[in-house]
PDB file of N, CA and C in Angstrom:
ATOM      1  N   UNK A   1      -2.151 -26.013 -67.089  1.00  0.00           N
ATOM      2  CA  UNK A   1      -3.344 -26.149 -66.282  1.00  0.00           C
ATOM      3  C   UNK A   1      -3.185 -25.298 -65.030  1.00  0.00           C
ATOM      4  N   UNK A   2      -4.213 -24.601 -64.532  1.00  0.00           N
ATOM      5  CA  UNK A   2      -3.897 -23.706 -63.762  1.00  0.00           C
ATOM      6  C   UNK A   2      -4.315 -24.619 -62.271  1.00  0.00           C
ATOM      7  N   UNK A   3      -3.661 -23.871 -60.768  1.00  0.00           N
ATOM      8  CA  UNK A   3      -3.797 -24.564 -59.811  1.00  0.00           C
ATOM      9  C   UNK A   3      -5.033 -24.387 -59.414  1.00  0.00           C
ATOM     10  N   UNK A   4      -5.491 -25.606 -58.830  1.00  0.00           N
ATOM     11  CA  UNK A   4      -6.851 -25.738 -58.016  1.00  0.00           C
ATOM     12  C   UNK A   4      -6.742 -25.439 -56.667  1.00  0.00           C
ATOM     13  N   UNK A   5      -5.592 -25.207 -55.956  1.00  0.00           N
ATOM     14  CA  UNK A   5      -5.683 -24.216 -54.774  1.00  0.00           C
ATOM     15  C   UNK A   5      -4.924 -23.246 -55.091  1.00  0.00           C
ATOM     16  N   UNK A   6      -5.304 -22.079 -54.163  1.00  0.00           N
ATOM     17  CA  UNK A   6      -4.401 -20.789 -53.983  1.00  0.00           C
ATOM     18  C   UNK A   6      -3.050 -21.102 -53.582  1.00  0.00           C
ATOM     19  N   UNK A   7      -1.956 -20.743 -53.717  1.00  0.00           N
ATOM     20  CA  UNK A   7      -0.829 -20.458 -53.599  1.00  0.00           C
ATOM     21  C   UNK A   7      -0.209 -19.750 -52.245  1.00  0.00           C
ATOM     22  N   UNK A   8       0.659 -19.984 -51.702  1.00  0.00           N
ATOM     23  CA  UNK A   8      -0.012 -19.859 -50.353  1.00  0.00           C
ATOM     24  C   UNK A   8       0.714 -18.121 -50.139  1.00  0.00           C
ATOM     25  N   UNK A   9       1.128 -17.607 -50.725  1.00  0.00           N
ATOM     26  CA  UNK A   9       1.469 -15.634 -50.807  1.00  0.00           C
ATOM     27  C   UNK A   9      -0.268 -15.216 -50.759  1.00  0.00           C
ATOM     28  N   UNK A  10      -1.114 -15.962 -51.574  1.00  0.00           N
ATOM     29  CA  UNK A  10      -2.245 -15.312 -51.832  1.00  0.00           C
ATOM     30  C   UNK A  10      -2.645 -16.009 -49.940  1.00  0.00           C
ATOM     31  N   UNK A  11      -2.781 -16.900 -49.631  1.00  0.00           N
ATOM     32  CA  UNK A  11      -3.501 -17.771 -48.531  1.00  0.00           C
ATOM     33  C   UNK A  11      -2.760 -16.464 -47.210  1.00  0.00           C
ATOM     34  N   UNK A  12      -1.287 -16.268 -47.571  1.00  0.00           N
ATOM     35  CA  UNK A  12      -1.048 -15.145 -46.135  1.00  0.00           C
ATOM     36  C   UNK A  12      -1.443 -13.852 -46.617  1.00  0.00           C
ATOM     37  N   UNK A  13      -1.804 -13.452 -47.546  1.00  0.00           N
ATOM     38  CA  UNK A  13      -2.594 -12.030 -47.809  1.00  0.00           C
ATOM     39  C   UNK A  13      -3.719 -12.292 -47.395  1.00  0.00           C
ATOM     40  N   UNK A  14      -4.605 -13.128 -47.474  1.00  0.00           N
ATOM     41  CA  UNK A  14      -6.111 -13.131 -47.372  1.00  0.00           C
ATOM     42  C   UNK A  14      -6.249 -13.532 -45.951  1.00  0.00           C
ATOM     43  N   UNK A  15      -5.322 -13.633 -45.400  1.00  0.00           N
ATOM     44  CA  UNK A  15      -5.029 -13.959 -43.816  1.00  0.00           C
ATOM     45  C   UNK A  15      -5.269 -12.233 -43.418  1.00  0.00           C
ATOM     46  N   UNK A  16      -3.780 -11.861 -43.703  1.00  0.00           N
ATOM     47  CA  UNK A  16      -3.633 -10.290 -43.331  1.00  0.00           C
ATOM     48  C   UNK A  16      -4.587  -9.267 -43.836  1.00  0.00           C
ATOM     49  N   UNK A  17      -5.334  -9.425 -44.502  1.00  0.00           N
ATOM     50  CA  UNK A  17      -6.502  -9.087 -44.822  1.00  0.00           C
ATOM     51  C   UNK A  17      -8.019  -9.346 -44.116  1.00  0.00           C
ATOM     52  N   UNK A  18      -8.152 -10.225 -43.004  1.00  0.00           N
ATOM     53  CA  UNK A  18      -8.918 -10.648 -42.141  1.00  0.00           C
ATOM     54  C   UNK A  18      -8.751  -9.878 -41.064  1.00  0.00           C
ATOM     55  N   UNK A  19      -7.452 -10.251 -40.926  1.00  0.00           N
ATOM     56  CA  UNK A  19      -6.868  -9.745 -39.878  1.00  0.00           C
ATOM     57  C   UNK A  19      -7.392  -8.191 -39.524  1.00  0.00           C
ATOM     58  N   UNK A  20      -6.908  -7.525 -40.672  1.00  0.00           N
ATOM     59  CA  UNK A  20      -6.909  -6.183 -40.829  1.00  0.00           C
ATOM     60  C   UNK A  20      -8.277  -5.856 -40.609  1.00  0.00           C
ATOM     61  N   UNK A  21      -9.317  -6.313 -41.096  1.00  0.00           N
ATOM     62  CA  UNK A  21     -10.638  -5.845 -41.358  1.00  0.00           C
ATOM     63  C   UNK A  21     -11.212  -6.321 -39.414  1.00  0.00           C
ATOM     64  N   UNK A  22     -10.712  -7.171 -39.204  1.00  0.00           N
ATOM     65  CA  UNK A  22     -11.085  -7.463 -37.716  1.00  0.00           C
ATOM     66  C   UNK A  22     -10.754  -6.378 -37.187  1.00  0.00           C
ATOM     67  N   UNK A  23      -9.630  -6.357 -36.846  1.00  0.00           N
ATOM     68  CA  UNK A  23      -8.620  -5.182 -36.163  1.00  0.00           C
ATOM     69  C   UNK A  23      -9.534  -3.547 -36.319  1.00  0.00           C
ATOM     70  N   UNK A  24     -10.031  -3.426 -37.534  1.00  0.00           N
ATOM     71  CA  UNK A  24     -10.546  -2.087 -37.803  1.00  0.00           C
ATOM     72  C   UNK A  24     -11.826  -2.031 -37.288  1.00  0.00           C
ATOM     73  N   UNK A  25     -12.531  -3.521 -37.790  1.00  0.00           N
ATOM     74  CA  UNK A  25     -14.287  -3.499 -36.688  1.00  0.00           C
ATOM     75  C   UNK A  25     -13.995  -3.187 -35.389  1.00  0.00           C
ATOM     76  N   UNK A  26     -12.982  -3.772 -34.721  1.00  0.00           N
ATOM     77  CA  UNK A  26     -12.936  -3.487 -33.096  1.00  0.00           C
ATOM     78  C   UNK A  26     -12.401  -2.122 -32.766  1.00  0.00           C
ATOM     79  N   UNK A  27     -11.417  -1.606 -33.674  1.00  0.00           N
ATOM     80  CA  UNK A  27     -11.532  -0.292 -33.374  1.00  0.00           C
ATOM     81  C   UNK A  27     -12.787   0.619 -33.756  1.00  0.00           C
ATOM     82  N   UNK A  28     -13.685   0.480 -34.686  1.00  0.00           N
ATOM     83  CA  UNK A  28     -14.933   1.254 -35.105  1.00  0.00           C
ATOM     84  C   UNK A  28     -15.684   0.921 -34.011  1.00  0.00           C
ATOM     85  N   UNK A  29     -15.633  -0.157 -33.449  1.00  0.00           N
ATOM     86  CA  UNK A  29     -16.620  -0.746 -31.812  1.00  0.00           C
ATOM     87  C   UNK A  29     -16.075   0.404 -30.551  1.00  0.00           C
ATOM     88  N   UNK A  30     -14.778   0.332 -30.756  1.00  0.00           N
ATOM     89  CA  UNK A  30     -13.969   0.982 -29.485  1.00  0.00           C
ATOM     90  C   UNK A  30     -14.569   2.683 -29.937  1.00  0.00           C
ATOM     91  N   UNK A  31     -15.026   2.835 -31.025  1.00  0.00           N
ATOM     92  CA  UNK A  31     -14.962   4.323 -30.957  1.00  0.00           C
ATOM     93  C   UNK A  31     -16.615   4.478 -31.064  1.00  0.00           C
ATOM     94  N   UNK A  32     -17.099   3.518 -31.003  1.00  0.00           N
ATOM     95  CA  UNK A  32     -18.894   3.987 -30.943  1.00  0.00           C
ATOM     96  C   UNK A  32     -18.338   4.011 -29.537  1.00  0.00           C
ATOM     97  N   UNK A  33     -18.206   2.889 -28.847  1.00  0.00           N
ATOM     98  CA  UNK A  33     -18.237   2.898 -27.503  1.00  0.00           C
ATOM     99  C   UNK A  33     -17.615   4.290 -26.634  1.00  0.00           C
ATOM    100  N   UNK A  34     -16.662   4.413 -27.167  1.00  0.00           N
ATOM    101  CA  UNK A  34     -15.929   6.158 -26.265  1.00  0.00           C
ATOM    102  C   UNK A  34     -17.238   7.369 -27.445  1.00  0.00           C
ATOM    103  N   UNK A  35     -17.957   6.872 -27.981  1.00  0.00           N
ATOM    104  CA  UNK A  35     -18.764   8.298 -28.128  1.00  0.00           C
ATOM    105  C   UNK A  35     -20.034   8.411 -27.452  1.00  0.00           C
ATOM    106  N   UNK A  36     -20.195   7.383 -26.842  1.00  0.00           N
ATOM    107  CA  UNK A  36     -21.456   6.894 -26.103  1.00  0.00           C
ATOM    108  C   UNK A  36     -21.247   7.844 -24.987  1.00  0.00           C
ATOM    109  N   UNK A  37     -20.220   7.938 -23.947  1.00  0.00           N
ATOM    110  CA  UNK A  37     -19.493   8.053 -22.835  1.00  0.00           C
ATOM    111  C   UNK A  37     -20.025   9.757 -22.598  1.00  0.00           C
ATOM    112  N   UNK A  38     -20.571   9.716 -21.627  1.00  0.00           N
ATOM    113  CA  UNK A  38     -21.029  11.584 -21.268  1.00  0.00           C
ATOM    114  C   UNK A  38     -20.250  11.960 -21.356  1.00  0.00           C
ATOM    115  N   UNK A  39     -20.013  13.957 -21.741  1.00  0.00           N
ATOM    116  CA  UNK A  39     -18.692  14.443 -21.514  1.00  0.00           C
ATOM    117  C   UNK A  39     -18.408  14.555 -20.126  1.00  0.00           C
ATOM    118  N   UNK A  40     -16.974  14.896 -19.580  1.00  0.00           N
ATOM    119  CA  UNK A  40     -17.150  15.349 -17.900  1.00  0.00           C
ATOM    120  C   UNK A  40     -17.154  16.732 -17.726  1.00  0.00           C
ATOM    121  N   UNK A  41     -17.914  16.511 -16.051  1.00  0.00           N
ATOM    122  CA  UNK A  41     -18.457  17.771 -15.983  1.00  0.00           C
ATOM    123  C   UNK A  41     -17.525  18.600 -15.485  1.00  0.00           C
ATOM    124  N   UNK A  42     -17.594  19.799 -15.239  1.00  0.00           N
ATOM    125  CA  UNK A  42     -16.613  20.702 -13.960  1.00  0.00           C
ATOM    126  C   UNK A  42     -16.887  20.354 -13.160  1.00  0.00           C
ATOM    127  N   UNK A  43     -18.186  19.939 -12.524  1.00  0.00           N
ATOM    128  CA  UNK A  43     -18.048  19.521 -10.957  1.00  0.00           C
ATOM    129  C   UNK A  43     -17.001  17.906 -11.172  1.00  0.00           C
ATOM    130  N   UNK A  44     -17.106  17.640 -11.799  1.00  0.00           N
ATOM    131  CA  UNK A  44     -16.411  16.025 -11.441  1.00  0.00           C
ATOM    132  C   UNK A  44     -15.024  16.627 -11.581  1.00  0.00           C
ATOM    133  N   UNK A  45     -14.686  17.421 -12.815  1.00  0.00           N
ATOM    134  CA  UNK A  45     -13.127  17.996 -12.966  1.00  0.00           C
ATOM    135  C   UNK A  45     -12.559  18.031 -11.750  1.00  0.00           C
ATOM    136  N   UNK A  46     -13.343  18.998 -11.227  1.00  0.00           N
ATOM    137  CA  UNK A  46     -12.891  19.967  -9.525  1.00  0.00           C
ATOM    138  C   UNK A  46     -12.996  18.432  -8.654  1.00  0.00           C
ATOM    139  N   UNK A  47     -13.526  17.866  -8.805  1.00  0.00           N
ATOM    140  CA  UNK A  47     -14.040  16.296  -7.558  1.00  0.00           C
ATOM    141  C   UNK A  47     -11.930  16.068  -7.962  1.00  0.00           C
ATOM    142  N   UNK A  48     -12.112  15.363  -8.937  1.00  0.00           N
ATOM    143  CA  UNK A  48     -10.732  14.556  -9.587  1.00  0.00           C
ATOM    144  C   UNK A  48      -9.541  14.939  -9.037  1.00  0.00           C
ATOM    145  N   UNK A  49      -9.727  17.051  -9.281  1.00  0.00           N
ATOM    146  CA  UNK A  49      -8.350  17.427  -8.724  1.00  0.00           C
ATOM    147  C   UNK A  49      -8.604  17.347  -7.633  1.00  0.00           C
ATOM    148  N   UNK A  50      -9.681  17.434  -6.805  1.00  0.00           N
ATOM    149  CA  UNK A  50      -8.967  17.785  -5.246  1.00  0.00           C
ATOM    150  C   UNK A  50      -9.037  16.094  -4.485  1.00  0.00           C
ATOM    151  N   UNK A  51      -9.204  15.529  -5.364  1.00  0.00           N
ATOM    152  CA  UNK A  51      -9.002  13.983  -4.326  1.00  0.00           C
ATOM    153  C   UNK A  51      -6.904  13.686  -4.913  1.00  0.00           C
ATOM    154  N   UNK A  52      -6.946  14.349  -6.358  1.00  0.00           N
ATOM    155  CA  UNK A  52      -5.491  14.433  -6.874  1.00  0.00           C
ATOM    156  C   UNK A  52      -4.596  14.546  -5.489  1.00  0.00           C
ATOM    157  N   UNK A  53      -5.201  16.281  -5.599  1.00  0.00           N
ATOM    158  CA  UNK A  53      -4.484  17.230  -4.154  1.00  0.00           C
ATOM    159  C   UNK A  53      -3.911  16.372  -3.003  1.00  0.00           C
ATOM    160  N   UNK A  54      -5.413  15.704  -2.027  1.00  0.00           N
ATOM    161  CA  UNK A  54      -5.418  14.740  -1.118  1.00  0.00           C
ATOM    162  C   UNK A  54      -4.317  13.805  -1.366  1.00  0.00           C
ATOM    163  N   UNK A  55      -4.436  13.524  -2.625  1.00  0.00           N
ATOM    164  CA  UNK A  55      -3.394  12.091  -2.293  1.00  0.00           C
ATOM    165  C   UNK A  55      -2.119  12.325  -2.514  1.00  0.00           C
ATOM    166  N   UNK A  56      -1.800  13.258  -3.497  1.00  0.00           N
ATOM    167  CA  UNK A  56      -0.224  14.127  -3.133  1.00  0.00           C
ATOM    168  C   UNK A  56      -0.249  14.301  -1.977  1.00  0.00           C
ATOM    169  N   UNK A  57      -0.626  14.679  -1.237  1.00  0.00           N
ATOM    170  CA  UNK A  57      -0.488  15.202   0.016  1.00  0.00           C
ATOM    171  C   UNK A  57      -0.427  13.632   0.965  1.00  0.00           C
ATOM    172  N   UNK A  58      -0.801  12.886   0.873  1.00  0.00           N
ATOM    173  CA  UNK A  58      -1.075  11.809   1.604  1.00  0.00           C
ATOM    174  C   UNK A  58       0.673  10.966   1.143  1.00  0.00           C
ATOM    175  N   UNK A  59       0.926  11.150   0.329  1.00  0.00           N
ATOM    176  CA  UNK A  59       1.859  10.873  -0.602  1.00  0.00           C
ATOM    177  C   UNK A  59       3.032  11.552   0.213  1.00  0.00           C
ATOM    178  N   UNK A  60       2.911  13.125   0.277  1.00  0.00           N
ATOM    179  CA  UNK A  60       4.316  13.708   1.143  1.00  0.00           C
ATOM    180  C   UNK A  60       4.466  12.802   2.319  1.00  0.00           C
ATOM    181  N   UNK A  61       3.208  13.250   2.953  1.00  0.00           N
ATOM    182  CA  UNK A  61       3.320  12.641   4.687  1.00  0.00           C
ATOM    183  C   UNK A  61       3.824  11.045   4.561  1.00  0.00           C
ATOM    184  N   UNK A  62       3.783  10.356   3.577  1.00  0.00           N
ATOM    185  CA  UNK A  62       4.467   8.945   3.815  1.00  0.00           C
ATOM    186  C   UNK A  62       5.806   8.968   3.531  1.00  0.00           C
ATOM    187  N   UNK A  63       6.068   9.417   2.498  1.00  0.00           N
ATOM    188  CA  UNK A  63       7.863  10.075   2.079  1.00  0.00           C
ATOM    189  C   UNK A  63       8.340  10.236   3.304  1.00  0.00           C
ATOM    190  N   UNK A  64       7.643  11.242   3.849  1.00  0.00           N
ATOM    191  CA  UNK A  64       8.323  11.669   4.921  1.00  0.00           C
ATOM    192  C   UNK A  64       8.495  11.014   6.769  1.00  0.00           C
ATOM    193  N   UNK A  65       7.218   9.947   6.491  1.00  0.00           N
ATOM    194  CA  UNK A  65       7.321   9.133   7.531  1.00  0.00           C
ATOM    195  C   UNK A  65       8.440   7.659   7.018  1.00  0.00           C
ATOM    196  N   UNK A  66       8.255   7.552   5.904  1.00  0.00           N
ATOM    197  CA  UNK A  66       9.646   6.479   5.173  1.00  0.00           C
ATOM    198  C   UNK A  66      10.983   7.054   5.579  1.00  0.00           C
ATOM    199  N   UNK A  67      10.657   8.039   5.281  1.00  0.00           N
ATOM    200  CA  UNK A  67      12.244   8.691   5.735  1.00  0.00           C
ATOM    201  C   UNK A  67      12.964   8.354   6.906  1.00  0.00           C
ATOM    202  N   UNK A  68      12.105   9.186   7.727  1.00  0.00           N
ATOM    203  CA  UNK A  68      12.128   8.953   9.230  1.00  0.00           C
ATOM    204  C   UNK A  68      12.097   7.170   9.413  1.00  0.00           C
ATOM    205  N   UNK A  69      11.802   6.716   8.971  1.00  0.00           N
ATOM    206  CA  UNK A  69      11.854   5.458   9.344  1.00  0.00           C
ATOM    207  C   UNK A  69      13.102   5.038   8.670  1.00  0.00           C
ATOM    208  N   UNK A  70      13.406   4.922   7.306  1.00  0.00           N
ATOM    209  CA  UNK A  70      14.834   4.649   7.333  1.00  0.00           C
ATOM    210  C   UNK A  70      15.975   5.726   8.005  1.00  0.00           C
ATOM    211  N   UNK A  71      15.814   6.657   8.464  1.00  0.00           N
ATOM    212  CA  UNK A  71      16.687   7.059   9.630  1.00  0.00           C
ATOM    213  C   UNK A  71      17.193   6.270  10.677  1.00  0.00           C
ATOM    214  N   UNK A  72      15.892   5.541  10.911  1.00  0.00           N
ATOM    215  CA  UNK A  72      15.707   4.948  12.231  1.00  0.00           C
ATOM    216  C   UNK A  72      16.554   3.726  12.182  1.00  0.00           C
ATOM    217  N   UNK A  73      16.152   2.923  10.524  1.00  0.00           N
ATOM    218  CA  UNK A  73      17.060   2.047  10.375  1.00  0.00           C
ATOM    219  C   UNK A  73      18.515   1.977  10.568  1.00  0.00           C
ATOM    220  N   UNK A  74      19.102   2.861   9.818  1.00  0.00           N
ATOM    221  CA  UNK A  74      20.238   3.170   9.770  1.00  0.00           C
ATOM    222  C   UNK A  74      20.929   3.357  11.076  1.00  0.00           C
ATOM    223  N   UNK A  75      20.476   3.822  12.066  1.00  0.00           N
ATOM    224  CA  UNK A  75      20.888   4.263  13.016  1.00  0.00           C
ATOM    225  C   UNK A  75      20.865   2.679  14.147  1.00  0.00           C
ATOM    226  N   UNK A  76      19.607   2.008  13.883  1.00  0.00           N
ATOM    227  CA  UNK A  76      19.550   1.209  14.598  1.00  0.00           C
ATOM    228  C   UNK A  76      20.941  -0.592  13.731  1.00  0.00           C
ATOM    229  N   UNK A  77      21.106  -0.548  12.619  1.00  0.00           N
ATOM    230  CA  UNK A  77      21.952  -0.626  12.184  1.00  0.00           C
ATOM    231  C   UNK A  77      23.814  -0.519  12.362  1.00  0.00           C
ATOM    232  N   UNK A  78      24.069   0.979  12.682  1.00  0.00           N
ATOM    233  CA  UNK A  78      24.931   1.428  12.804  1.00  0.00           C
ATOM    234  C   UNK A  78      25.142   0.824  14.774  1.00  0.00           C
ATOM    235  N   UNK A  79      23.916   1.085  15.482  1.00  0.00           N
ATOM    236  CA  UNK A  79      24.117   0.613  16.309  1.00  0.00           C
ATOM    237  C   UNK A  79      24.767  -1.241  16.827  1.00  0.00           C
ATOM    238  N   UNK A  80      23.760  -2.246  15.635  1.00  0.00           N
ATOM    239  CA  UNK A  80      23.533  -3.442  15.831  1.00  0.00           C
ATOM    240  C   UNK A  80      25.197  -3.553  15.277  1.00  0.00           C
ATOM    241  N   UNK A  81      25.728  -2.697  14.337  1.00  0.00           N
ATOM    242  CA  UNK A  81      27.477  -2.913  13.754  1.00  0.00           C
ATOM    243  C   UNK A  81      28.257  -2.717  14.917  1.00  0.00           C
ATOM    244  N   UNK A  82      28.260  -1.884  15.771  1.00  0.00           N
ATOM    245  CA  UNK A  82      28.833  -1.729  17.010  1.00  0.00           C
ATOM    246  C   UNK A  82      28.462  -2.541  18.458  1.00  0.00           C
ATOM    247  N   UNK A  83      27.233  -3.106  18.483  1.00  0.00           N
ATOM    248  CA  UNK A  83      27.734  -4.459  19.602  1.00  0.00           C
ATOM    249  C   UNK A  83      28.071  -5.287  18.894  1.00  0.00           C
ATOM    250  N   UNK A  84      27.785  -5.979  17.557  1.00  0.00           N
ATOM    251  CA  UNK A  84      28.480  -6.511  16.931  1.00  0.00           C
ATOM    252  C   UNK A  84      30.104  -6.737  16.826  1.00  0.00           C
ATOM    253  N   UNK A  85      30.536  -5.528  16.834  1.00  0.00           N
ATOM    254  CA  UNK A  85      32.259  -5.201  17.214  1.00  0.00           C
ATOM    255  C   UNK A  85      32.543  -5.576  18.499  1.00  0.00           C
ATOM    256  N   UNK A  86      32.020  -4.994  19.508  1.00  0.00           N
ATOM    257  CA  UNK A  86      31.668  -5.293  21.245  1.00  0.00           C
ATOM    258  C   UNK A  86      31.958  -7.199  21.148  1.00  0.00           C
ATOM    259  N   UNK A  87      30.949  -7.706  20.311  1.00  0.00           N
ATOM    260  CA  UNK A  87      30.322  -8.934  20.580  1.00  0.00           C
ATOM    261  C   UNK A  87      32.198  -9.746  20.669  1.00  0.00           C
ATOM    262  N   UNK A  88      32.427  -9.728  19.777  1.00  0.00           N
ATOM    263  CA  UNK A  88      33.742 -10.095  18.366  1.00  0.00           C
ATOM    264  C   UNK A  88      34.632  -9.688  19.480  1.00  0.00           C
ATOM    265  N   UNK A  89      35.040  -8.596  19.795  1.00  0.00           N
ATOM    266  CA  UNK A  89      36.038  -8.489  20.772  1.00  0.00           C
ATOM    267  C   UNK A  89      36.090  -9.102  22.253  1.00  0.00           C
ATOM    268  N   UNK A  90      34.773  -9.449  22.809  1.00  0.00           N
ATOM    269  CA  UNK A  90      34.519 -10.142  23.861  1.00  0.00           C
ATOM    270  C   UNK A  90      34.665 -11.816  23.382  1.00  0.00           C
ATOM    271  N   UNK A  91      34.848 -11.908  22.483  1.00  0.00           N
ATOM    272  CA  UNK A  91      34.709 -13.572  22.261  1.00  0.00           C
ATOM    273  C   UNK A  91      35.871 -14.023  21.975  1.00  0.00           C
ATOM    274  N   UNK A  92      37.165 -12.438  21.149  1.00  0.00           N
ATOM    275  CA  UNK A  92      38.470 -12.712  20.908  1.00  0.00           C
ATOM    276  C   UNK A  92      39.066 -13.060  22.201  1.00  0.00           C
ATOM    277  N   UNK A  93      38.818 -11.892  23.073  1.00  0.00           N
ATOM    278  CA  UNK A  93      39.450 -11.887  24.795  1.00  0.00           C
ATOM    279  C   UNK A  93      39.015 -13.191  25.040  1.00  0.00           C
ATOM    280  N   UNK A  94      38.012 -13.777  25.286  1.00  0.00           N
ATOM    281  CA  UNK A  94      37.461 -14.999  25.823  1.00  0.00           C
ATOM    282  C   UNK A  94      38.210 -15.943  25.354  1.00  0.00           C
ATOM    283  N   UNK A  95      38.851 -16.667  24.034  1.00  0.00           N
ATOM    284  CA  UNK A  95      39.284 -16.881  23.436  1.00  0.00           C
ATOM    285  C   UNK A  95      40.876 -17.129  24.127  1.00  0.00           C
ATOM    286  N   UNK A  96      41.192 -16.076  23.686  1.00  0.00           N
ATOM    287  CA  UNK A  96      42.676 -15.511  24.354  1.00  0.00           C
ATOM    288  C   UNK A  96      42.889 -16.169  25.729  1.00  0.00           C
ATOM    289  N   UNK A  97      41.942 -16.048  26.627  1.00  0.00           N
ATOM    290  CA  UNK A  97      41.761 -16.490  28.242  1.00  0.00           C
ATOM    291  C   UNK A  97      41.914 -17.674  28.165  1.00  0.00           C
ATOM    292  N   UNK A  98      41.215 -18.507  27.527  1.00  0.00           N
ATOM    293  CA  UNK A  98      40.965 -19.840  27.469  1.00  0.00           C
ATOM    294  C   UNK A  98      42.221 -20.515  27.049  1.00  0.00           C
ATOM    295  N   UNK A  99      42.556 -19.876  26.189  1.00  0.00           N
ATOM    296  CA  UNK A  99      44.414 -20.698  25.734  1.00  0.00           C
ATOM    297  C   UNK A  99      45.157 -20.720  26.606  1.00  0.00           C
ATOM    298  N   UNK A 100      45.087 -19.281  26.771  1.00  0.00           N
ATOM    299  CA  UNK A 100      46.016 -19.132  28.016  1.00  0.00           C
ATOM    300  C   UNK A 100      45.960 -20.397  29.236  1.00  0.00           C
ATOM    301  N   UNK A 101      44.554 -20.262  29.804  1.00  0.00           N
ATOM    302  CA  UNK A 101      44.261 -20.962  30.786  1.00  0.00           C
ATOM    303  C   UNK A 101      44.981 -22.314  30.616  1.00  0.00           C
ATOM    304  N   UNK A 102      44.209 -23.557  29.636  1.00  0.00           N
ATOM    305  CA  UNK A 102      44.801 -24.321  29.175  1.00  0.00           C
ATOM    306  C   UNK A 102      45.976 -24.347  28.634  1.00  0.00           C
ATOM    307  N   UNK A 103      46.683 -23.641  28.516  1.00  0.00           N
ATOM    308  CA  UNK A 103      48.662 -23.634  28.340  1.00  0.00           C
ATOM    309  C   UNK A 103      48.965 -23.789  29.600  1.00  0.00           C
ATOM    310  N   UNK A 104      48.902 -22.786  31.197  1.00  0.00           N
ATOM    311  CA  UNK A 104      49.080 -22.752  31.889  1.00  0.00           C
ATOM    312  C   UNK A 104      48.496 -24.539  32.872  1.00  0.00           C
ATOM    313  N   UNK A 105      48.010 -25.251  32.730  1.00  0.00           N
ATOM    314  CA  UNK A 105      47.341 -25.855  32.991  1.00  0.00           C
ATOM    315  C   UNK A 105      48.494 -27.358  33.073  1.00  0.00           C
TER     316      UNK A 105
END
């Protein structure tokens, strides 16, 4: 006697087979839709590159103000490491004084 339901190899083919046919309507949708789309013009071409241009350019001048600014870091850094050292050696001496004091005492 043969089965009264499908088998379920046939139930995941007829799955992947949905699937597939979905998948292909939305791409046949996606491609009416990009043929709809005006071509572009040269004036917009020329618009595109020179706002491109602009923002490379807007692009150097920050590089180069980042830069300068981590310069600044570094330096202010290198500085904050050296009272830091200052700090440490004034607190060793202080330190030192104070024993002393209290030994002598």
């Amino acid at each position: 006697m043969a089965e009264a339901f499908p088998s379920q190899s046939v139930e995941f083919l007829d799955g992947v087979l949905a699937s597939v046919r979905n998948t292909l309507a939305a791409l046949d949708r996606h491609d009416s839709a990009l043929a709809e789309l005006p071509a572009p013009s040269p004036d917009r071409e020329r618009t595109w590159a020179a706002a491109l241009g602009r923002l490379e350019g807007n692009l150097d001048g920050w590089q180069a103000i980042l830069g300068d600014m981590a310069e600044k870091v570094r330096a202010a850094q290198d500085d904050l490491a050296a009272l830091d050292a200052d700090l440490k050696r004034s607190l060793d001496a202080f330190a030192a004084a104070r024993k002393h004091l209290q030994g002598n005492s």
